[in-house]
N, C-alpha and C. Protein backbone atom coordinates (compact mmCIF):
# COMPACT_ATOMS: atom_id res chain seq x y z
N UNK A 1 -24.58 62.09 -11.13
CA UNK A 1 -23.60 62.66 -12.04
C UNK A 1 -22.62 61.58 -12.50
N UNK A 2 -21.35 61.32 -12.22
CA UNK A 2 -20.48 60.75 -12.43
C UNK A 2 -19.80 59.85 -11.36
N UNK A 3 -19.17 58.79 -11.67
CA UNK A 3 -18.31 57.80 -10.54
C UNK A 3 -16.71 57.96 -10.87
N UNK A 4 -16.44 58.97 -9.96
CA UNK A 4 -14.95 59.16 -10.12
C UNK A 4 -14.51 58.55 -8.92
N UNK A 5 -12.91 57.75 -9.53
CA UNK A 5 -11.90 57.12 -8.85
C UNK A 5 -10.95 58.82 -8.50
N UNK A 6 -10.68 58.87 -7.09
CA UNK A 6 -9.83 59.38 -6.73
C UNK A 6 -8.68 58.84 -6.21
N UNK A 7 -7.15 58.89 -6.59
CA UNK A 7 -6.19 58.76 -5.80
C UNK A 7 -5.25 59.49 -5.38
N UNK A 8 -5.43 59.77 -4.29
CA UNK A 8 -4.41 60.82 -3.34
C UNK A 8 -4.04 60.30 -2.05
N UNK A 9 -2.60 60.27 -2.01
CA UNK A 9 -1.81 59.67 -0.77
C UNK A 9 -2.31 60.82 0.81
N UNK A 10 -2.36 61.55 0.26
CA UNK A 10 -2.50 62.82 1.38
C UNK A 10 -3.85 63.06 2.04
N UNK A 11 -4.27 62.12 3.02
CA UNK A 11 -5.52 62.22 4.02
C UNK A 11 -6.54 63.56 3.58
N UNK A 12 -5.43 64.57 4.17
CA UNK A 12 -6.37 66.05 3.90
C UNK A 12 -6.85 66.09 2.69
N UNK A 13 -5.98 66.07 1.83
CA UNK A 13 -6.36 66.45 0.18
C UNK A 13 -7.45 65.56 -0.11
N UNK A 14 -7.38 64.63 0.31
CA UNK A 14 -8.26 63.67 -0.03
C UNK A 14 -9.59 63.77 0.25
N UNK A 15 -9.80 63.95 1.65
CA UNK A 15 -11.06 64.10 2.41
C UNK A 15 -11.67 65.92 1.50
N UNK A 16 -10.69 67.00 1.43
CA UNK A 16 -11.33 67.68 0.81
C UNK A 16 -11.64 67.56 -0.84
N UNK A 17 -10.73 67.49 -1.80
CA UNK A 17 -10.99 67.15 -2.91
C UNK A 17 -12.65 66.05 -2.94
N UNK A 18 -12.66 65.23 -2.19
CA UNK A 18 -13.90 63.99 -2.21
C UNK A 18 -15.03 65.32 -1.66
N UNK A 19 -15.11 65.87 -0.79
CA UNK A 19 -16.12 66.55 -0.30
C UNK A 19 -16.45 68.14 -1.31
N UNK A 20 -15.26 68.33 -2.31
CA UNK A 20 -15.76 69.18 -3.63
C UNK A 20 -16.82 68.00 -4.28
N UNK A 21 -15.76 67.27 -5.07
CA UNK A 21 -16.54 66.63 -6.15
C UNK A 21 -18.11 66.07 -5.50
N UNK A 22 -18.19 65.60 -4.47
CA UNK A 22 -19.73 65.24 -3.81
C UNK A 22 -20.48 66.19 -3.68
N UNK A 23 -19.76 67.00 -3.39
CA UNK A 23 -21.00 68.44 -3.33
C UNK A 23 -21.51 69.04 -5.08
N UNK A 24 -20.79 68.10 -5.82
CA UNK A 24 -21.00 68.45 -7.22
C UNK A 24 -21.94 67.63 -7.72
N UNK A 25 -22.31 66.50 -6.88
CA UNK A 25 -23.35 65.29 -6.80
C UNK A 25 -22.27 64.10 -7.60
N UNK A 26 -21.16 63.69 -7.58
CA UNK A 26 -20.26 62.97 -8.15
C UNK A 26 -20.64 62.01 -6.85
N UNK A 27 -20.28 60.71 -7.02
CA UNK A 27 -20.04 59.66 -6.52
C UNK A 27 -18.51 59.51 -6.43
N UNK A 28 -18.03 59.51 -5.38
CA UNK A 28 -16.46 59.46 -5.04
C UNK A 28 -16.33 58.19 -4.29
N UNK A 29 -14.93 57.41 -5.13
CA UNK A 29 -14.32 56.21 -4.10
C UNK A 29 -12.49 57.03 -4.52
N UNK A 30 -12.23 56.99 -2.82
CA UNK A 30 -10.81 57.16 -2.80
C UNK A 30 -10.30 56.25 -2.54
N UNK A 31 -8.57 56.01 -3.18
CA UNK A 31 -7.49 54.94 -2.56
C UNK A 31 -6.45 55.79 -2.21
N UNK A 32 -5.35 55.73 -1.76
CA UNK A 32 -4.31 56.29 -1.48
C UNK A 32 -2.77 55.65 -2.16
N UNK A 33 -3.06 54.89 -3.05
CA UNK A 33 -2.24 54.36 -3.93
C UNK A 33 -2.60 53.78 -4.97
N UNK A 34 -1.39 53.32 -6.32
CA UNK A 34 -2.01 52.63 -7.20
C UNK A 34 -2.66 51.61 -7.34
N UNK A 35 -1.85 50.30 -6.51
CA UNK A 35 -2.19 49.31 -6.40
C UNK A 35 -3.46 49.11 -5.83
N UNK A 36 -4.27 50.15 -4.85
CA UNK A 36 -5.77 50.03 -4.33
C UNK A 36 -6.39 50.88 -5.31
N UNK A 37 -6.19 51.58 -6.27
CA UNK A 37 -7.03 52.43 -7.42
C UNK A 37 -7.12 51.09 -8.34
N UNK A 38 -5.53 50.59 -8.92
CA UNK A 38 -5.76 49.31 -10.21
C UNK A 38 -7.02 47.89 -9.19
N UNK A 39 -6.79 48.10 -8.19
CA UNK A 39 -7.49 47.04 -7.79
C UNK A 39 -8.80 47.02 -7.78
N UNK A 40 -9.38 48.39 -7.73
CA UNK A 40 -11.06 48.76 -7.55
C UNK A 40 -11.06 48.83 -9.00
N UNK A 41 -10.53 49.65 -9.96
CA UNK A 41 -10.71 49.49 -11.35
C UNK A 41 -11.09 47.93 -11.82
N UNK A 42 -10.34 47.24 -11.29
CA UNK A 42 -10.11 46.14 -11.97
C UNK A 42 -11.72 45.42 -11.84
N UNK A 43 -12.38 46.01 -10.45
CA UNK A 43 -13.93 45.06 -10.04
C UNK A 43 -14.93 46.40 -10.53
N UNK A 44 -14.92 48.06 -10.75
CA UNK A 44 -15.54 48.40 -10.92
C UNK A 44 -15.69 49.36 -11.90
N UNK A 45 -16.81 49.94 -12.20
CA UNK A 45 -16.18 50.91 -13.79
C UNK A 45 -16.80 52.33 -13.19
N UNK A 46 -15.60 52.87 -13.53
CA UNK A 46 -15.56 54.43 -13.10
C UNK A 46 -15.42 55.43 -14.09
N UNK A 47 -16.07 57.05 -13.54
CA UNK A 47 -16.77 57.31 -15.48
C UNK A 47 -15.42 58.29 -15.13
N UNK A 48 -14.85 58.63 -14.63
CA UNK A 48 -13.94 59.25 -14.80
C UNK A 48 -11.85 59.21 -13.33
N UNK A 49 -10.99 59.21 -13.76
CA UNK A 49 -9.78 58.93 -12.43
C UNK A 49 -9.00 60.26 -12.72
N UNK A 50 -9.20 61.00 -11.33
CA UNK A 50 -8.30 61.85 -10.59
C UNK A 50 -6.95 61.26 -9.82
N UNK A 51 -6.11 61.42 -10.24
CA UNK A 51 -4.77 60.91 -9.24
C UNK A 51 -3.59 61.86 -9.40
N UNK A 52 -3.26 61.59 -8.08
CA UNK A 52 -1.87 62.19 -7.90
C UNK A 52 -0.82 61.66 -8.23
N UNK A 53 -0.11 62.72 -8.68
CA UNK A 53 1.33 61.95 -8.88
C UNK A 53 2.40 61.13 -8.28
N UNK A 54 2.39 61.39 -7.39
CA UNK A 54 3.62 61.44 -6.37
C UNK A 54 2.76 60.47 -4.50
N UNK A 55 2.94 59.79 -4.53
CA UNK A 55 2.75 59.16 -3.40
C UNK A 55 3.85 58.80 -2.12
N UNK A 56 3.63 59.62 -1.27
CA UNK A 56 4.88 59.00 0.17
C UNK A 56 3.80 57.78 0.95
N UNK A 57 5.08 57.06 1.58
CA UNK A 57 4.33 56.05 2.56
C UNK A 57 5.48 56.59 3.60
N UNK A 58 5.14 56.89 5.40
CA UNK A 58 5.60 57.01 6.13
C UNK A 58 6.84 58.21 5.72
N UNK A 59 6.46 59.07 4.93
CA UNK A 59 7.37 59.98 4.36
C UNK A 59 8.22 59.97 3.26
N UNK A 60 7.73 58.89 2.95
CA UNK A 60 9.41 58.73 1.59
C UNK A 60 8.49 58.46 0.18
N UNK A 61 8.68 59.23 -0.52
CA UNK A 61 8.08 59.02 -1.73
C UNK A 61 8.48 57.52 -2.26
N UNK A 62 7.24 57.21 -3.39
CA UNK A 62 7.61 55.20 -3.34
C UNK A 62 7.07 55.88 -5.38
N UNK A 63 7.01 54.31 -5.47
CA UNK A 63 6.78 54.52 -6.82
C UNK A 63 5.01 53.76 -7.04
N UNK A 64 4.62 53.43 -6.18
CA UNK A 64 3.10 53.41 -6.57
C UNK A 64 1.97 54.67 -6.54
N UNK A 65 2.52 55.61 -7.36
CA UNK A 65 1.84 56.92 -7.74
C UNK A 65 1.16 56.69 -9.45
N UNK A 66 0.90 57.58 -9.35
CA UNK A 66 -0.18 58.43 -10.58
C UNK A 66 0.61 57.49 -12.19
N UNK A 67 1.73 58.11 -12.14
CA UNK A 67 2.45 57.25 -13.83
C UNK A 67 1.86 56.20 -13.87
N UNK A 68 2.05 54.76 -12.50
CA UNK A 68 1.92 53.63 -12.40
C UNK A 68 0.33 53.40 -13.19
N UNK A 69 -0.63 54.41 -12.47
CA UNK A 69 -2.41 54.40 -12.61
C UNK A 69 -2.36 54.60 -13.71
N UNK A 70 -2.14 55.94 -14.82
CA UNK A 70 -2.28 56.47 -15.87
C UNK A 70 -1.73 55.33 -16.48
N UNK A 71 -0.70 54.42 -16.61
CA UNK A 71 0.25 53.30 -16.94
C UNK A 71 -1.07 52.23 -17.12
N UNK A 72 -1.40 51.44 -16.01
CA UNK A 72 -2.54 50.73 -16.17
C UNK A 72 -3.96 50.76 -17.08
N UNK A 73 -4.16 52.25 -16.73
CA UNK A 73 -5.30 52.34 -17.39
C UNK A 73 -5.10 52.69 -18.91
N UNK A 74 -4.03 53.17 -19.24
CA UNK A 74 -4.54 53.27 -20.59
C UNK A 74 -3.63 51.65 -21.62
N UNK A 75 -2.88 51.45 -20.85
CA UNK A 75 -2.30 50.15 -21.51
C UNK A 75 -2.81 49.17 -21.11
N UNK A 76 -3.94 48.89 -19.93
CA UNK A 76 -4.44 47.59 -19.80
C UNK A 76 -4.21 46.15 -19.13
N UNK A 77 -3.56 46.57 -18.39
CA UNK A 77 -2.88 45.74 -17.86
C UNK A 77 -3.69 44.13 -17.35
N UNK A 78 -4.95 44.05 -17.64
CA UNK A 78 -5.81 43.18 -17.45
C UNK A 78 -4.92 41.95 -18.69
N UNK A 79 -5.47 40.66 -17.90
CA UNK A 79 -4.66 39.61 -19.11
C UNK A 79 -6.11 38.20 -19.13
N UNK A 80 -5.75 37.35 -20.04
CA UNK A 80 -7.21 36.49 -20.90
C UNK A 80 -7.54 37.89 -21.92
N UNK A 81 -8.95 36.93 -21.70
CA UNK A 81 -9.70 37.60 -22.82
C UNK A 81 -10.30 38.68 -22.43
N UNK A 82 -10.24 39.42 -21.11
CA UNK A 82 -10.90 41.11 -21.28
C UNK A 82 -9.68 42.05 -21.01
N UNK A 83 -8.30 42.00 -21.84
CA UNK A 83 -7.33 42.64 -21.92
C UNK A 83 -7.63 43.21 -22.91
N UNK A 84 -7.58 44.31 -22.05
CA UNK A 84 -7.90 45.69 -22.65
C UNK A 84 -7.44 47.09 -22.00
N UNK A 85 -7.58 48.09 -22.95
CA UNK A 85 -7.04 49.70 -22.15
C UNK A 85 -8.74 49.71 -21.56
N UNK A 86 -8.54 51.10 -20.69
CA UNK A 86 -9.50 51.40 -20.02
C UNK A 86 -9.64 53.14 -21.18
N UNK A 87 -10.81 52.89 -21.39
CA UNK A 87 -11.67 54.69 -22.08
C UNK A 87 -12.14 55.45 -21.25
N UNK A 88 -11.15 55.70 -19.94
CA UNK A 88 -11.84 56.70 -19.13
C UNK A 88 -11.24 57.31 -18.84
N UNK A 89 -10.98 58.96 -18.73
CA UNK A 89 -10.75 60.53 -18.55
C UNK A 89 -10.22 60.50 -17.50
N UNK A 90 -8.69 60.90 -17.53
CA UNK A 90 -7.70 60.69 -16.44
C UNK A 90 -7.17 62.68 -16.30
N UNK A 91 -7.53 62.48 -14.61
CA UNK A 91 -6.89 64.09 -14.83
C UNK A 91 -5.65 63.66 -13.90
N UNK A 92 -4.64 64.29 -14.16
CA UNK A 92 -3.28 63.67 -13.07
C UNK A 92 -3.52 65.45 -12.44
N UNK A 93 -2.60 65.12 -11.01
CA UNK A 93 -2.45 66.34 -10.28
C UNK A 93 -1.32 66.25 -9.74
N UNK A 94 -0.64 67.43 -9.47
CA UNK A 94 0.66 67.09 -8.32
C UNK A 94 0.86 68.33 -7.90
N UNK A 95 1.23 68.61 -6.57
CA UNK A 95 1.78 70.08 -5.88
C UNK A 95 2.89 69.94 -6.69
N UNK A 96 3.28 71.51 -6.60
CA UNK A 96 4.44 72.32 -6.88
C UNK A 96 5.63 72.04 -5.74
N UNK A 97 6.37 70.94 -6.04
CA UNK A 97 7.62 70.81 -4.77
C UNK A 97 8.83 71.70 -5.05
N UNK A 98 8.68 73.01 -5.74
CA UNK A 98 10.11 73.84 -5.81
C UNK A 98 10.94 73.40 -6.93
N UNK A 99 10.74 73.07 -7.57
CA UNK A 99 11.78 72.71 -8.29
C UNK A 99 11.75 72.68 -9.85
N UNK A 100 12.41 72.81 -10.75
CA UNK A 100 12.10 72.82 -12.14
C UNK A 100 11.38 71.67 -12.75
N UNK A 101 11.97 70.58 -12.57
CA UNK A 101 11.14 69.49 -13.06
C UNK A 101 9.62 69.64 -12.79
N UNK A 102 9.39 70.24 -11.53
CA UNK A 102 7.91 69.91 -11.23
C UNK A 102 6.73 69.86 -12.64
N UNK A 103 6.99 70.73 -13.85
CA UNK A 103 5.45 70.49 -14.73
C UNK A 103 6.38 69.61 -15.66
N UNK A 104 7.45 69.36 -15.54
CA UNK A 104 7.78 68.08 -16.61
C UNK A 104 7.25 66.32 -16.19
N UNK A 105 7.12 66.18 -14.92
CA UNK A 105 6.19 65.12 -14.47
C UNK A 105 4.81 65.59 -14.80
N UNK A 106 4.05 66.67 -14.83
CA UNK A 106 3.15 66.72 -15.19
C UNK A 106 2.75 66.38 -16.96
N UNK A 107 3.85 66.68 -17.61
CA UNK A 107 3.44 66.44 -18.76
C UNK A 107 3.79 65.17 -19.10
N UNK A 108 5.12 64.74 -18.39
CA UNK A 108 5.20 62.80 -18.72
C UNK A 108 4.03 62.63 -18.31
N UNK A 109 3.11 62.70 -17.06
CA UNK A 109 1.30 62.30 -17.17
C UNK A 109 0.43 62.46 -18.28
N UNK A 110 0.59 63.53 -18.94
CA UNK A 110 0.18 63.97 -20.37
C UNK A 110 0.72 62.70 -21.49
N UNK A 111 1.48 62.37 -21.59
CA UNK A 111 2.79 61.81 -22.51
C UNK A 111 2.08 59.94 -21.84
N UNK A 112 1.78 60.18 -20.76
CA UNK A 112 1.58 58.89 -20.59
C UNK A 112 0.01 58.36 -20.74
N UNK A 113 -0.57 59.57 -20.82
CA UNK A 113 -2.22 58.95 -20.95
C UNK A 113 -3.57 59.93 -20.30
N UNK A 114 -2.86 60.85 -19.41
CA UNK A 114 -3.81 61.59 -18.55
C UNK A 114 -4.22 62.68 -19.77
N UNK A 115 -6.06 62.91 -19.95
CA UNK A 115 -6.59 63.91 -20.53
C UNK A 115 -6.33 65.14 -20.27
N UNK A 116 -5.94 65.41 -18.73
CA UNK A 116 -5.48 66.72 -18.14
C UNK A 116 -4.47 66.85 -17.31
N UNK A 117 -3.96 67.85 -16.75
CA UNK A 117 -3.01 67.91 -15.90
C UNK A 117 -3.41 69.33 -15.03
N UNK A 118 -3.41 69.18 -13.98
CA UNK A 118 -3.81 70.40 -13.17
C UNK A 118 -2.18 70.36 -11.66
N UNK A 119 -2.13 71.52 -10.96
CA UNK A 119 -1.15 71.70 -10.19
C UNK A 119 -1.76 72.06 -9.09
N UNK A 120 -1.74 71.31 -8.14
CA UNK A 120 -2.33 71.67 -6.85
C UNK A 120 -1.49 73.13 -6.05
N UNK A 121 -2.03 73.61 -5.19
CA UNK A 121 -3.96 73.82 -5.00
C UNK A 121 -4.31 73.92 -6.03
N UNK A 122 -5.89 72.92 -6.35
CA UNK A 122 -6.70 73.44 -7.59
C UNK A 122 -7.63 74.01 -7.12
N UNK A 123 -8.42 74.91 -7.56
CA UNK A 123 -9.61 75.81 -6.91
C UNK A 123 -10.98 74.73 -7.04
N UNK A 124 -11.72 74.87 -6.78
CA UNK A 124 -12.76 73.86 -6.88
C UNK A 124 -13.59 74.95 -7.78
N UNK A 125 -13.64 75.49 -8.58
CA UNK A 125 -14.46 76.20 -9.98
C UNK A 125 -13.84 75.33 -10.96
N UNK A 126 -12.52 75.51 -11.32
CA UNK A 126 -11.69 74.91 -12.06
C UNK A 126 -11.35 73.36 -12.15
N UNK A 127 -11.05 72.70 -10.80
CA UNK A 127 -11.68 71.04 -10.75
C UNK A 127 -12.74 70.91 -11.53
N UNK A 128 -14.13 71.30 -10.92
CA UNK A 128 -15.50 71.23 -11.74
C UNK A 128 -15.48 71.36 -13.14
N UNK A 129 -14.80 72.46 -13.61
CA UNK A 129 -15.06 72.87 -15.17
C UNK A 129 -13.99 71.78 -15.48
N UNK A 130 -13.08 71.77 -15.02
CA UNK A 130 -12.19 70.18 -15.78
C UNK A 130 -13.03 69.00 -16.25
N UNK A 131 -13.40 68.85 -15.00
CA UNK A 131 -14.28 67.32 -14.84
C UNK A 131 -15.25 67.61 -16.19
N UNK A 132 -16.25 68.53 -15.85
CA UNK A 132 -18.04 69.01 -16.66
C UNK A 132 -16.79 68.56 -18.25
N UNK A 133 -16.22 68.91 -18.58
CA UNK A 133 -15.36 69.52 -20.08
C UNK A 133 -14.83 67.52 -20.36
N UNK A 134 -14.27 67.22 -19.40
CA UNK A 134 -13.79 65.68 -19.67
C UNK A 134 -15.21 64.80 -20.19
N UNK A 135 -15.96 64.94 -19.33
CA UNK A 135 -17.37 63.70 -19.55
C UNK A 135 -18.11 64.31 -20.12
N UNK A 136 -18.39 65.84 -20.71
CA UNK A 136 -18.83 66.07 -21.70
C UNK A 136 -17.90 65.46 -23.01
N UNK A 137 -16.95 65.59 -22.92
CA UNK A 137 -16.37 64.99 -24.05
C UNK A 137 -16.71 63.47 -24.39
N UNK A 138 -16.89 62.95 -23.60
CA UNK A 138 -16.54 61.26 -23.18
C UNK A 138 -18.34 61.00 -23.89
N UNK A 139 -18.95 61.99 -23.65
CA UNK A 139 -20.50 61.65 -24.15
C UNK A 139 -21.48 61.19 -23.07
């Protein structure tokens, strides 16, 4: 099927989200931050990136989350001569932390480059039909 980049700080989410999309026959590589998502991007090509918004290290939210990824990939951050954006189908995700802002980070992800935006829990029918709907588009 497809080689999706996953990034999610959160062990659990991670291990399950990877064990949907595989059971969908997807090829999954997870990182748990930007800087290990821009870094595998940078050596490998992935047909589609799931990431989260919001990343804690040792509890404290940091700023190498999802903006940073969606940031990279569609502006390119590569430099010489293969500086370039990346053409690949970004879905951003983030739990609901209580608070009003919560879908206005979702749509700065929108605003910044992500094809979709979903709010965790996502059901795994709805992951799938995201994904099938993105790389059908993509061709």
């Amino acid at each position: 099927m497809a080689k999706i980049l996953l990034m999610e700080d959160d062990q659990d989410q991670a291990e399950l989200l990877a064990l949907i999309l595989m059971r969908e026959g997807h090829e999954v590589t997870v990182t748990c931050d930007a800087t290990s998502a821009i870094e595998r991007i940078g050596r490998e090509h992935f047909d589609l990136v799931v990431s989260d918004l919001f990343v804690r290290q040792k509890g404290v939210l940091v700023s190498d989350g999802g903006l940073r990824l969606i940031g990279y990939v569609r502006n390119g951050a590569r430099t010489g001569p293969e500086a370039t954006a990346f053409d690949v189908p970004i879905i951003a995700m983030s739990g609901v932390m209580g608070g009003p802002t919560d879908s206005h980070f979702l749509k700065m992800a929108e605003g910044a480059g992500a094809n979709r935006r979903l709010e965790k829990p996502v059901s795994a029918s709805h992951l799938s039909d995201v994904i099938s709907e993105l790389l059908a588009l993509k061709g």
